[in-house]
PDB file of N, CA and C in Angstrom:
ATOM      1  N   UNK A   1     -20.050  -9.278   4.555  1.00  0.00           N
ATOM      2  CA  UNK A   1     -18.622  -9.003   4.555  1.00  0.00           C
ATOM      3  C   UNK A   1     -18.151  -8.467   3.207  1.00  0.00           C
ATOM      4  N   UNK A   2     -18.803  -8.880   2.542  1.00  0.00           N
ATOM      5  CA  UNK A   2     -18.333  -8.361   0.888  1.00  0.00           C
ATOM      6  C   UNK A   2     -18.888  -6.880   0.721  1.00  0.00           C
ATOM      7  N   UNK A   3     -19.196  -6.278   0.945  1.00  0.00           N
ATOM      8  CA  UNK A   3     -19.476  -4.702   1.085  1.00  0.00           C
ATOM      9  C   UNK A   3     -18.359  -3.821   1.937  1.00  0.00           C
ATOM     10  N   UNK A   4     -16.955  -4.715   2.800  1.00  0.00           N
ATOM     11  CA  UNK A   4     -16.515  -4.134   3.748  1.00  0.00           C
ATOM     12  C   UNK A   4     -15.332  -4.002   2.549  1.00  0.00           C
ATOM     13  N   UNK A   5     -15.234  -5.541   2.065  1.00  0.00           N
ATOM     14  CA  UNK A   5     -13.952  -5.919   1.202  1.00  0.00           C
ATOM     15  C   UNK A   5     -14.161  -4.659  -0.264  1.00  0.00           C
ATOM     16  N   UNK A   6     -15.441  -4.453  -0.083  1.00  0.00           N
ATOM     17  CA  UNK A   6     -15.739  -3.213  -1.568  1.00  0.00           C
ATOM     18  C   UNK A   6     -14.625  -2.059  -1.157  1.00  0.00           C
ATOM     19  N   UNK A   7     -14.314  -1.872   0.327  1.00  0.00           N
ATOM     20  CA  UNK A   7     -13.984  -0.458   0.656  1.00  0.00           C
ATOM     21  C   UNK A   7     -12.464  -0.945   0.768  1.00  0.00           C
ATOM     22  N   UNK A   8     -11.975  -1.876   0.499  1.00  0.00           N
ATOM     23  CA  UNK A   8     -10.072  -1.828   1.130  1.00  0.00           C
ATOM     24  C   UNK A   8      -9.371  -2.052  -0.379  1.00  0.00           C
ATOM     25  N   UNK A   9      -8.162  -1.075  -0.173  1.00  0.00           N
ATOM     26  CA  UNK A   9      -7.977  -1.150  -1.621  1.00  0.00           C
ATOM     27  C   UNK A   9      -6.346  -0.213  -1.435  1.00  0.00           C
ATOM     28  N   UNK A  10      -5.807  -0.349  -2.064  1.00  0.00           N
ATOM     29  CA  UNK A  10      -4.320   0.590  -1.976  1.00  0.00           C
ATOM     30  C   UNK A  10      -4.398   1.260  -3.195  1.00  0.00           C
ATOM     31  N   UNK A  11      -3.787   2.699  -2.834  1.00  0.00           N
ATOM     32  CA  UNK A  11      -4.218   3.745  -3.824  1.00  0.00           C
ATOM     33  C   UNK A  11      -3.224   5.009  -4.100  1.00  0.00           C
ATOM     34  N   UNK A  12      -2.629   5.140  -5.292  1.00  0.00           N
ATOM     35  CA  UNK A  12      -1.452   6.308  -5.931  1.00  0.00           C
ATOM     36  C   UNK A  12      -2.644   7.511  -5.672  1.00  0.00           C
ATOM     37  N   UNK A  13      -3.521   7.129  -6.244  1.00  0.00           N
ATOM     38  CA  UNK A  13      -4.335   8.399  -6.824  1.00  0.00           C
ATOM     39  C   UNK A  13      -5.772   8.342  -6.216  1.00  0.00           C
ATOM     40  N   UNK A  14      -5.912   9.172  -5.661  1.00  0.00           N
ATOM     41  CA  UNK A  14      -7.445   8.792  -4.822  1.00  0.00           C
ATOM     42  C   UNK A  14      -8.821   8.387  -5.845  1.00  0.00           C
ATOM     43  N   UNK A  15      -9.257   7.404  -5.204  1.00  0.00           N
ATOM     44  CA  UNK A  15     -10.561   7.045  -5.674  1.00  0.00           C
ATOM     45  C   UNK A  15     -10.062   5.783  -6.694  1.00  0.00           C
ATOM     46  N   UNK A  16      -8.707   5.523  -7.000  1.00  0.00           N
ATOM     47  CA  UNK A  16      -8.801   4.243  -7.774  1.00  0.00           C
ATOM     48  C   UNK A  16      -7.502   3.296  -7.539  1.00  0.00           C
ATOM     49  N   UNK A  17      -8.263   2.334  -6.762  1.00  0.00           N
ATOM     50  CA  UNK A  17      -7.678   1.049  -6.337  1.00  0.00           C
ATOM     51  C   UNK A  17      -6.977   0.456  -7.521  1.00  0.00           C
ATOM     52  N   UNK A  18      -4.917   0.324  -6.860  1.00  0.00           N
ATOM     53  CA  UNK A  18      -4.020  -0.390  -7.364  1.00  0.00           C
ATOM     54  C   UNK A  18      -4.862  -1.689  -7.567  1.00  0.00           C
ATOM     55  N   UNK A  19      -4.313  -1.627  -9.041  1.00  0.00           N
ATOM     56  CA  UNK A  19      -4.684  -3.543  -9.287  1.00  0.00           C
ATOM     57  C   UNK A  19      -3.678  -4.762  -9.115  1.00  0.00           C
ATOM     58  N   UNK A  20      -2.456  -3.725  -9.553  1.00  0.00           N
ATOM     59  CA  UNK A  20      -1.641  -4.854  -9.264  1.00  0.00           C
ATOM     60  C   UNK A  20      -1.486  -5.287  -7.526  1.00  0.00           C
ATOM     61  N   UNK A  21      -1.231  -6.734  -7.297  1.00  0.00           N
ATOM     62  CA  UNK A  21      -1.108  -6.964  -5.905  1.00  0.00           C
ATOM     63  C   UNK A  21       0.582  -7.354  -5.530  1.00  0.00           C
ATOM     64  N   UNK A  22       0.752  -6.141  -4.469  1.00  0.00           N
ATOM     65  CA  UNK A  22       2.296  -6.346  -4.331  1.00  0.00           C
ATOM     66  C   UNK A  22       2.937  -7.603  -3.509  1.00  0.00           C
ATOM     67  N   UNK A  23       4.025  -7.559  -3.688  1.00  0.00           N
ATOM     68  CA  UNK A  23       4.862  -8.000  -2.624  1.00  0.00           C
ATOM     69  C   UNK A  23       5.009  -7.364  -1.201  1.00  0.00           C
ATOM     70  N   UNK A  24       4.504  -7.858  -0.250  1.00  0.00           N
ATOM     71  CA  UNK A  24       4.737  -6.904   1.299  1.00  0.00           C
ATOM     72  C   UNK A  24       5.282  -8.052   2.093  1.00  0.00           C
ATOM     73  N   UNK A  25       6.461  -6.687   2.698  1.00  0.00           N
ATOM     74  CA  UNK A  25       7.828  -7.745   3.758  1.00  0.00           C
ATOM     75  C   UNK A  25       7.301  -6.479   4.959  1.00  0.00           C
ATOM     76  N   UNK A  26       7.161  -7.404   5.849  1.00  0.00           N
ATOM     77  CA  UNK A  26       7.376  -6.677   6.855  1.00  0.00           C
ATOM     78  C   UNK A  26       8.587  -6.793   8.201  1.00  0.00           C
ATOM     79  N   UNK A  27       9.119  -5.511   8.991  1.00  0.00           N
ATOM     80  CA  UNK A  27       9.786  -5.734   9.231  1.00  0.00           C
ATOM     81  C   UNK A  27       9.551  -5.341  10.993  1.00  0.00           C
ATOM     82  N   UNK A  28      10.308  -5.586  11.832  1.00  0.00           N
ATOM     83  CA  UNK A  28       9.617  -4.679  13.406  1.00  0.00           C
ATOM     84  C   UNK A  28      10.978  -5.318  14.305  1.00  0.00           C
ATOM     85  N   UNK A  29      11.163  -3.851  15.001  1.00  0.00           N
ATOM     86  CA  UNK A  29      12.628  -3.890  15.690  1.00  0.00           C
ATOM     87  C   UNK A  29      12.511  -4.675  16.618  1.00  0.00           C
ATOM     88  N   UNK A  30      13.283  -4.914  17.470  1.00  0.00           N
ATOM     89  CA  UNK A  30      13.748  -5.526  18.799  1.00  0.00           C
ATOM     90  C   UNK A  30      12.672  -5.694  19.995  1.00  0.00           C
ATOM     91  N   UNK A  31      12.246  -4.210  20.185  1.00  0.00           N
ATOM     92  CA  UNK A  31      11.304  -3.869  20.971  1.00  0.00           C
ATOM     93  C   UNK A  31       9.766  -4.449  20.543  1.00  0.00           C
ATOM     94  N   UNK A  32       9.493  -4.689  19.391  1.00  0.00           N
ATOM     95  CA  UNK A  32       8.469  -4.746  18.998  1.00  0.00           C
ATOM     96  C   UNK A  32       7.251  -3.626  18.588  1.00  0.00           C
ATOM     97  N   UNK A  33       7.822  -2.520  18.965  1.00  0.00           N
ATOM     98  CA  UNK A  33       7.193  -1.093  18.260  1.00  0.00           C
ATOM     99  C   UNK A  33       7.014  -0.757  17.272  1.00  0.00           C
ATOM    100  N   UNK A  34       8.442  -0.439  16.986  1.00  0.00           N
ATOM    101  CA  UNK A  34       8.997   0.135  15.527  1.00  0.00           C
ATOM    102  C   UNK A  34       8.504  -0.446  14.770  1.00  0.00           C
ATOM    103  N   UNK A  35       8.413  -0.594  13.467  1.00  0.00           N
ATOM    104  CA  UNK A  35       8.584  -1.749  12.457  1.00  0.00           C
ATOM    105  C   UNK A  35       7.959  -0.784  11.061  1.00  0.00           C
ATOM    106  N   UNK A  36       8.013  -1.637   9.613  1.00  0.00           N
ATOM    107  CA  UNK A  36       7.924  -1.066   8.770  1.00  0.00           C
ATOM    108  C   UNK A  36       7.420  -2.302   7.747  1.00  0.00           C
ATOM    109  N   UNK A  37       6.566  -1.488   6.718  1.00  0.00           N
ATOM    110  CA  UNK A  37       5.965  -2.428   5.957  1.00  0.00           C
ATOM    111  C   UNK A  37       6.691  -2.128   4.594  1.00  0.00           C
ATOM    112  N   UNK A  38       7.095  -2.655   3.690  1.00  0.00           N
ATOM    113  CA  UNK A  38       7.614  -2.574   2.688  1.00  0.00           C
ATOM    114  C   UNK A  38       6.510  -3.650   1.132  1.00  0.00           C
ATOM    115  N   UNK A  39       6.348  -2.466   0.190  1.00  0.00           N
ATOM    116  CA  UNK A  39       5.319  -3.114  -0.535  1.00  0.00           C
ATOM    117  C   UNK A  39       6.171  -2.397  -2.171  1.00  0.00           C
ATOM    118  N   UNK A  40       5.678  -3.600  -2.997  1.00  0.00           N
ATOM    119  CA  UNK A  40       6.722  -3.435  -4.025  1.00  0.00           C
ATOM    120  C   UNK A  40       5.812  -4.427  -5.335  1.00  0.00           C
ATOM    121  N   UNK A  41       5.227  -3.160  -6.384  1.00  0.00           N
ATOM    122  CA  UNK A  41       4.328  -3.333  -7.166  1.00  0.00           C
ATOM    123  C   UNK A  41       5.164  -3.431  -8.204  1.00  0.00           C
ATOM    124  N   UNK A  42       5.280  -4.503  -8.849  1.00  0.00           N
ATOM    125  CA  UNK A  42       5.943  -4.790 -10.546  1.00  0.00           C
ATOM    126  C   UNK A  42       5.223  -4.681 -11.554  1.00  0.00           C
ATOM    127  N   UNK A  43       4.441  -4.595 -11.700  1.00  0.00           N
ATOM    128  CA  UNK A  43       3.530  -4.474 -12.671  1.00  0.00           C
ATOM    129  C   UNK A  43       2.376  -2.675 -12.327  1.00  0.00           C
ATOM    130  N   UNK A  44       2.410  -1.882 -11.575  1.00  0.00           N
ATOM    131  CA  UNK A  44       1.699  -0.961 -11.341  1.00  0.00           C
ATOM    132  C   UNK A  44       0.260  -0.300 -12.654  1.00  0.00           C
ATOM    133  N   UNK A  45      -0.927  -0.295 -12.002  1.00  0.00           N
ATOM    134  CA  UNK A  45      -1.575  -0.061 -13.465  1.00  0.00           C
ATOM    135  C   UNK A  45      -1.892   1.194 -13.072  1.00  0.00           C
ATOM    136  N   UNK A  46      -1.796   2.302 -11.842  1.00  0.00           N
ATOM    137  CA  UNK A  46      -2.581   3.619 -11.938  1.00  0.00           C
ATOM    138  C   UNK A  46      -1.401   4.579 -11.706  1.00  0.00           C
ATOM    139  N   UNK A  47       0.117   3.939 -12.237  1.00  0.00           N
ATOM    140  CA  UNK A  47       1.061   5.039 -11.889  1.00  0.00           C
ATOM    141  C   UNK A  47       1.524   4.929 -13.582  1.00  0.00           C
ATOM    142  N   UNK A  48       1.739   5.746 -14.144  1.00  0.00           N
ATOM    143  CA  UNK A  48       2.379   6.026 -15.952  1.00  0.00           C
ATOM    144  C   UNK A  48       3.574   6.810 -15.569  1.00  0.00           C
ATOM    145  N   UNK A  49       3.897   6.632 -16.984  1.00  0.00           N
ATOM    146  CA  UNK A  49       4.850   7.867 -17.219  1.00  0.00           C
ATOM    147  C   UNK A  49       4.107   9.006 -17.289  1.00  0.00           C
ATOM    148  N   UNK A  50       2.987   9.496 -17.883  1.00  0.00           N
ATOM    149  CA  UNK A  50       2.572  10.526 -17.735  1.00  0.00           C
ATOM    150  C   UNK A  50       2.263  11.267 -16.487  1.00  0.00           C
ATOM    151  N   UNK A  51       1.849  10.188 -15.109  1.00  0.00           N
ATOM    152  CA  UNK A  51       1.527  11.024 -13.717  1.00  0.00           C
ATOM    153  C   UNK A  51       2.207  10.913 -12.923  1.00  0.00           C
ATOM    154  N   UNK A  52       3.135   9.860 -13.101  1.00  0.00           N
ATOM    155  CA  UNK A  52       4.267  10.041 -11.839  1.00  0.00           C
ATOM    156  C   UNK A  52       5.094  10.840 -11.161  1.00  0.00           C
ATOM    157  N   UNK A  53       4.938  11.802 -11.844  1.00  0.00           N
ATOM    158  CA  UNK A  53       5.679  13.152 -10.579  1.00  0.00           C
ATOM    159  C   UNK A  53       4.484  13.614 -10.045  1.00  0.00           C
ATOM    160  N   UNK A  54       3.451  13.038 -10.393  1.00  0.00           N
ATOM    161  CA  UNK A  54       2.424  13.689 -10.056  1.00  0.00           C
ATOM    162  C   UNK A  54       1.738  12.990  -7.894  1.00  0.00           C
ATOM    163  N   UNK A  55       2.138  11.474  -8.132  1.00  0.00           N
ATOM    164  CA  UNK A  55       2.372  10.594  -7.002  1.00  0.00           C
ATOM    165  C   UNK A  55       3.028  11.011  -6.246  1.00  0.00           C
ATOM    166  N   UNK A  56       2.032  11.755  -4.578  1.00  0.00           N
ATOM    167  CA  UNK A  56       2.728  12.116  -3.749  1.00  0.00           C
ATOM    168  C   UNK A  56       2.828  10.889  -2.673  1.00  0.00           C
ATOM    169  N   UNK A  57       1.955  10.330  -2.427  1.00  0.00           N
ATOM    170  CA  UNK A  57       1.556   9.223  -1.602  1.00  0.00           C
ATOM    171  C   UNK A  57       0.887   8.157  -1.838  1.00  0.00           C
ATOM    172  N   UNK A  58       1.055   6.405  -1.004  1.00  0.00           N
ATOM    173  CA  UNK A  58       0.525   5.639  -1.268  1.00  0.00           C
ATOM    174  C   UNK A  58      -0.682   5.544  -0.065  1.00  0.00           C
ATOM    175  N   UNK A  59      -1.487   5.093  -0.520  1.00  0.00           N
ATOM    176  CA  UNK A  59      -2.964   5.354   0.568  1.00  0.00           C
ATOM    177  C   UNK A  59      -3.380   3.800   0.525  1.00  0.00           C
ATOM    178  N   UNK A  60      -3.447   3.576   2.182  1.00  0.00           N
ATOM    179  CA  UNK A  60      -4.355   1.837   2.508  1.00  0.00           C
ATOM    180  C   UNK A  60      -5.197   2.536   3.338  1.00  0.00           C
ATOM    181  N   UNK A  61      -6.535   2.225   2.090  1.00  0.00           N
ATOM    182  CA  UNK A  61      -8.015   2.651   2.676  1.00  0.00           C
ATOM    183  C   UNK A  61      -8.603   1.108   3.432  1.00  0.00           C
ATOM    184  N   UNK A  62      -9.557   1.074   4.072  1.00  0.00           N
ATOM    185  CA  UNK A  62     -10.405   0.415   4.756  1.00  0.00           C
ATOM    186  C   UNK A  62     -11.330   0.919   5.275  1.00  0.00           C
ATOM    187  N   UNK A  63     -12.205   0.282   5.652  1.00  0.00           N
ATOM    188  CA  UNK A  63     -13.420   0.547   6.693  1.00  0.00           C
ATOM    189  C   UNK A  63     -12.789   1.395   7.921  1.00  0.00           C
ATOM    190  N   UNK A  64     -11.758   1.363   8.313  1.00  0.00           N
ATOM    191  CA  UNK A  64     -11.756   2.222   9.220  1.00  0.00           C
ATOM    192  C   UNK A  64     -11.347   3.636   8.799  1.00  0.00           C
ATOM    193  N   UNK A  65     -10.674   3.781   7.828  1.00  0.00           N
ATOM    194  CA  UNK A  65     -10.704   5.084   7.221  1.00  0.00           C
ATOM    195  C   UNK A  65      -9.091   4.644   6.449  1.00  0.00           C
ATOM    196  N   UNK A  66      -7.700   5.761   6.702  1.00  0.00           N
ATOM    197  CA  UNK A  66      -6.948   5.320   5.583  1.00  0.00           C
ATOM    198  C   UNK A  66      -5.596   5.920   6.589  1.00  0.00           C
ATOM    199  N   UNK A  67      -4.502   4.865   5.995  1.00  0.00           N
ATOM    200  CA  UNK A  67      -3.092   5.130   6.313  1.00  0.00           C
ATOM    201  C   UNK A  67      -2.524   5.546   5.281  1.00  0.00           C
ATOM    202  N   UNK A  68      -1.439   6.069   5.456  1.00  0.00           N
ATOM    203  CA  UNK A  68      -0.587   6.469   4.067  1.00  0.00           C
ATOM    204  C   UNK A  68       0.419   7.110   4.337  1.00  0.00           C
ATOM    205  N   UNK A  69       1.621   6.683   3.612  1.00  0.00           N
ATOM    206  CA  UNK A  69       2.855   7.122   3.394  1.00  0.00           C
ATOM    207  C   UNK A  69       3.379   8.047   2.450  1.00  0.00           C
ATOM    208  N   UNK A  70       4.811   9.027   2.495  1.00  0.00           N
ATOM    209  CA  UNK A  70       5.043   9.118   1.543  1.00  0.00           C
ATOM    210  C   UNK A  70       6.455   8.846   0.703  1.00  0.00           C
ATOM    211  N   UNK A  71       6.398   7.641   1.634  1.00  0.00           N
ATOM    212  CA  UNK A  71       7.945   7.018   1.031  1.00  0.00           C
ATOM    213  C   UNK A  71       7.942   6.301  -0.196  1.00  0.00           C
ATOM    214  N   UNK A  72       7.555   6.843  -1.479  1.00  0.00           N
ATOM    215  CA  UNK A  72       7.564   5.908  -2.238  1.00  0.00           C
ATOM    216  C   UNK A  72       9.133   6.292  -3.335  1.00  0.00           C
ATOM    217  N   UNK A  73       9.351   5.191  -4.152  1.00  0.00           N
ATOM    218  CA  UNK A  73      10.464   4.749  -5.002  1.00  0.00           C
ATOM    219  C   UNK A  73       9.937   4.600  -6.137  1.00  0.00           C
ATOM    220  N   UNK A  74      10.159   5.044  -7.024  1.00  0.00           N
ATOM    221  CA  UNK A  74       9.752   4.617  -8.342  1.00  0.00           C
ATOM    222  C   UNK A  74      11.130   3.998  -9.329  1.00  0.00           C
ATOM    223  N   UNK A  75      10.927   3.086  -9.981  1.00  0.00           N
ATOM    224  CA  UNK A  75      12.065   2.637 -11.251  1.00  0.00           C
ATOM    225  C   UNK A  75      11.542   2.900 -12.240  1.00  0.00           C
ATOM    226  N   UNK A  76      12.044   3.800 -13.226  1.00  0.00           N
ATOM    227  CA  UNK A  76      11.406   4.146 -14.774  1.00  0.00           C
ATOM    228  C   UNK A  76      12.360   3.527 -15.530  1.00  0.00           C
ATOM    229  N   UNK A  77      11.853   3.085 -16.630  1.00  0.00           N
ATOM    230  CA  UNK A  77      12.611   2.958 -18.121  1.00  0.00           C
ATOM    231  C   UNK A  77      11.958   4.011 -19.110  1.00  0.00           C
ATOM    232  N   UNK A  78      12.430   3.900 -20.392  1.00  0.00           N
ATOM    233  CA  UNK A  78      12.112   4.938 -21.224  1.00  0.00           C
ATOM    234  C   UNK A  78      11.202   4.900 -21.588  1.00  0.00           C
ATOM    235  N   UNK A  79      10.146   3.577 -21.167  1.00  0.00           N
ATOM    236  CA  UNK A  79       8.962   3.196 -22.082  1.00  0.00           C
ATOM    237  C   UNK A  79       7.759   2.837 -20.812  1.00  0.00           C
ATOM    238  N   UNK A  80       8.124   2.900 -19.632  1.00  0.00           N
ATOM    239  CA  UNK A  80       7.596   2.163 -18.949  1.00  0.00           C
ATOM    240  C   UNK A  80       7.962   2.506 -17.293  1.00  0.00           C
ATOM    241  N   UNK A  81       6.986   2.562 -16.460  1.00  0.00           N
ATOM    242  CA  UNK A  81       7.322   2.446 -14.749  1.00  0.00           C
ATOM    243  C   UNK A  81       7.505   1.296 -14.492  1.00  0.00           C
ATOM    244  N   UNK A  82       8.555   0.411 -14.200  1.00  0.00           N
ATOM    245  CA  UNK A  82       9.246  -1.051 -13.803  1.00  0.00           C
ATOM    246  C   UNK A  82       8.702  -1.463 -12.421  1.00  0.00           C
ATOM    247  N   UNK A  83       9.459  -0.464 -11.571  1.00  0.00           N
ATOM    248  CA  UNK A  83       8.655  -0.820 -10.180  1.00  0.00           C
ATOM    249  C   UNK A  83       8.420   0.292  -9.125  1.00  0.00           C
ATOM    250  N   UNK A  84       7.449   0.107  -8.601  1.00  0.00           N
ATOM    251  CA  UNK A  84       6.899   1.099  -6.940  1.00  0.00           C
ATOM    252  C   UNK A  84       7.096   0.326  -5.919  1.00  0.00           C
ATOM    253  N   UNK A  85       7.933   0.925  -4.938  1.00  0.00           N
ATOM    254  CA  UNK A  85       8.687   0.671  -3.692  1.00  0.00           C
ATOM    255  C   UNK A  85       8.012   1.783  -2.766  1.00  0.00           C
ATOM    256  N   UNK A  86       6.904   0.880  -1.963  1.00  0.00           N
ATOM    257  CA  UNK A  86       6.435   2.542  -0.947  1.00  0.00           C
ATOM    258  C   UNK A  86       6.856   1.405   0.745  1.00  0.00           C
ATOM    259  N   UNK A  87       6.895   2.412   1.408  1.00  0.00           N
ATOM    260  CA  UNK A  87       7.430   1.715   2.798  1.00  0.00           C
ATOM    261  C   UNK A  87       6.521   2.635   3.842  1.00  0.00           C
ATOM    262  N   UNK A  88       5.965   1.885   4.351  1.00  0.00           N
ATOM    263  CA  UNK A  88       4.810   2.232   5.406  1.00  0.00           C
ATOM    264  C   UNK A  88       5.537   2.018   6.814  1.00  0.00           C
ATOM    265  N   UNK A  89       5.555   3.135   7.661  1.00  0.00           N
ATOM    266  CA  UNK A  89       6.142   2.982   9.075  1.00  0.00           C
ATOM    267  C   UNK A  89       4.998   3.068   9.993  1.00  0.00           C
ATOM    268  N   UNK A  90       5.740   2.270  11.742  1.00  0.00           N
ATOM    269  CA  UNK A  90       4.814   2.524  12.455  1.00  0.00           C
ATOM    270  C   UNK A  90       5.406   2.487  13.624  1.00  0.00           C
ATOM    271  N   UNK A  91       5.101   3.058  14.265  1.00  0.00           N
ATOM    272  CA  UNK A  91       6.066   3.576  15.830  1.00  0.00           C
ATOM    273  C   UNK A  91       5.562   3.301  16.984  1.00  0.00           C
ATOM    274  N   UNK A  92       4.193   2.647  17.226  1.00  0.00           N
ATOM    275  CA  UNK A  92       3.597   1.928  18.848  1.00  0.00           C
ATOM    276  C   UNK A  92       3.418   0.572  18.175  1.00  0.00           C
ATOM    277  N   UNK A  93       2.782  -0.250  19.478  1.00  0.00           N
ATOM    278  CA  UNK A  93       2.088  -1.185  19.556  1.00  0.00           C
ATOM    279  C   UNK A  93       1.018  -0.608  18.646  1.00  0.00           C
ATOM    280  N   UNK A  94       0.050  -0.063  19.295  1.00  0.00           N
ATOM    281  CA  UNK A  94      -1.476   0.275  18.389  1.00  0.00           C
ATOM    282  C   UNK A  94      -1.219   0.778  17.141  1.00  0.00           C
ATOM    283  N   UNK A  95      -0.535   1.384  16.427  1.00  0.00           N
ATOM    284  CA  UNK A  95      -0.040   1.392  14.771  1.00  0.00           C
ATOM    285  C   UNK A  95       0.305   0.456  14.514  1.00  0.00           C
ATOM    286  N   UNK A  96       1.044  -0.751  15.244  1.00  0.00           N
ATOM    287  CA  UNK A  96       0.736  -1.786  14.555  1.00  0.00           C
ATOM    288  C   UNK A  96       0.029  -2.538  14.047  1.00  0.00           C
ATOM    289  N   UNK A  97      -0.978  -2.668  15.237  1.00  0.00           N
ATOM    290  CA  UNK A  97      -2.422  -3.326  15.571  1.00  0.00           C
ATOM    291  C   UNK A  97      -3.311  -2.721  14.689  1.00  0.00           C
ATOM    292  N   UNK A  98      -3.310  -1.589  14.148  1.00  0.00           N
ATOM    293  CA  UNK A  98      -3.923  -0.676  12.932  1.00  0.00           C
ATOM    294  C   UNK A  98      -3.216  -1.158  11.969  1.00  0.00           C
ATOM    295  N   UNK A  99      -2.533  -0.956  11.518  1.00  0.00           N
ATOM    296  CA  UNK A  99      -1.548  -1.243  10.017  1.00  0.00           C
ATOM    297  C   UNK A  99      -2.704  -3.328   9.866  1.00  0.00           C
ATOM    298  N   UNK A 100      -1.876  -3.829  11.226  1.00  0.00           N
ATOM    299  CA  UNK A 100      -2.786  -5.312  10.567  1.00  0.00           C
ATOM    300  C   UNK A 100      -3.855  -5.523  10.798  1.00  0.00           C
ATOM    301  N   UNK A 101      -4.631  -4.889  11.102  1.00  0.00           N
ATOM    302  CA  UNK A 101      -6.275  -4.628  10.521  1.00  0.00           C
ATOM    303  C   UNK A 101      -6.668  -4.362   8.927  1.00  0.00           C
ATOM    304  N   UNK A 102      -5.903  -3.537   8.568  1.00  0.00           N
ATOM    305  CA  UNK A 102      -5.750  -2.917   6.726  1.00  0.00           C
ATOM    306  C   UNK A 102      -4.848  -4.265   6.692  1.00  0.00           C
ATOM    307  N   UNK A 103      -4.082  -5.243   7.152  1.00  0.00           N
ATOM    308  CA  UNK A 103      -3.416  -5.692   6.098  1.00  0.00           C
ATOM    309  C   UNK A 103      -4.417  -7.041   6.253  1.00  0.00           C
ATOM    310  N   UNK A 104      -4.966  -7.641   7.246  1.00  0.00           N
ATOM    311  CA  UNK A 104      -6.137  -8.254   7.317  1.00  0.00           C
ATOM    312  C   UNK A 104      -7.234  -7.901   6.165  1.00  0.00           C
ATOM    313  N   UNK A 105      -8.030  -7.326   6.011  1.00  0.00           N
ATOM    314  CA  UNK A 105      -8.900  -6.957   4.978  1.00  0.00           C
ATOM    315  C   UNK A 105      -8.629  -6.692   3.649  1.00  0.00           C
ATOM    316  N   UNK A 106      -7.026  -6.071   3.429  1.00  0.00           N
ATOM    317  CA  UNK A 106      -6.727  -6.370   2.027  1.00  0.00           C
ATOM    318  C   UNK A 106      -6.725  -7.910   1.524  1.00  0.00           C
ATOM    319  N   UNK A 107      -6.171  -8.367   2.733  1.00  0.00           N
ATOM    320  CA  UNK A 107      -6.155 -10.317   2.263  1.00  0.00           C
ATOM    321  C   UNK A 107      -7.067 -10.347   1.860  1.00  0.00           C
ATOM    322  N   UNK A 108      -8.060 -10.037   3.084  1.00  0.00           N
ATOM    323  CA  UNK A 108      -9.429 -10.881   2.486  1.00  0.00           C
ATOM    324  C   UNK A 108      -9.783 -10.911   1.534  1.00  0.00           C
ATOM    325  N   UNK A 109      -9.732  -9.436   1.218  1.00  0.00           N
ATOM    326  CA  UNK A 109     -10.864  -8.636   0.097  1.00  0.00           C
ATOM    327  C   UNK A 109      -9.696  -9.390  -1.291  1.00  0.00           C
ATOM    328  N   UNK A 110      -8.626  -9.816  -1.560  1.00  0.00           N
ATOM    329  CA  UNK A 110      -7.965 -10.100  -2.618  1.00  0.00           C
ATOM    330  C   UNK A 110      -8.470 -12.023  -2.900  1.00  0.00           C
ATOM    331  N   UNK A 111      -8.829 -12.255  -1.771  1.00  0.00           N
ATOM    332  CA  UNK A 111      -9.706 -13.916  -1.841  1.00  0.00           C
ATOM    333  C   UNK A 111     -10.848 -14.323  -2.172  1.00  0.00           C
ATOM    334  N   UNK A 112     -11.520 -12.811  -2.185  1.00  0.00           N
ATOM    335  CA  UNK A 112     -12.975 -13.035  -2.452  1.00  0.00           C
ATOM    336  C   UNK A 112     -13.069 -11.910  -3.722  1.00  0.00           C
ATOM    337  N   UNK A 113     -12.365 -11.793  -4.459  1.00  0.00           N
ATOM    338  CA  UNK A 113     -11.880 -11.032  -6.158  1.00  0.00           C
ATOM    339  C   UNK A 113     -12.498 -12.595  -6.924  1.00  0.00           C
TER     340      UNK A 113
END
């Protein structure tokens, strides 16, 4: 199992896994379809002032391959990126059932760090 947890990882910039571990709220309408993941990094280590316009999307890789958004938020100060606000949507049942597969294996893989 620890070779699966090597591959899940959330990512600004391809090929290098966010270290910081966010806050994720999730949210899902009435119907149970809709819904939206909301993830919110305070500490971010692969977004700077130097590349952040450069951040088009946030990427949740796994073994099954990768989701990704491009709703992200950034808060700058003059010295510093404060916080990343990216919001992951999903519109069936089975995008859901996908989304918590990646959010399954990020757990894991953050328990066995």
């Amino acid at each position: 199992m620890t070779e699966a947890n090597e591959n899940v990882g959330i990512q600004f910039i391809k090929g290098k896994n966010e270290k910081d571990h966010p806050e994720i709220r999730l949210f899902r309408n009435l119907d149970g379809k809709k819904g939206k993941a909301v993830y919110k990094f305070y500490k971010p280590t692969t977004i700077t002032l130097k590349n952040f316009k450069t951040i088009q999307k946030m990427y949740l890789i796994d073994s099954e391959g990768e989701l990704s958004t491009k709703k992200i938020d950034l808060s700058i100060s003059e010295d510093h990126v404060k916080e990343v606000k990216s919001t992951y949507n999903w519109n069936s049942e089975k995008e859901f059932e996908r989304f918590m597969r990646f959010a399954s294996r990020y757990a894991n893989s953050l328990s066995h760090n």
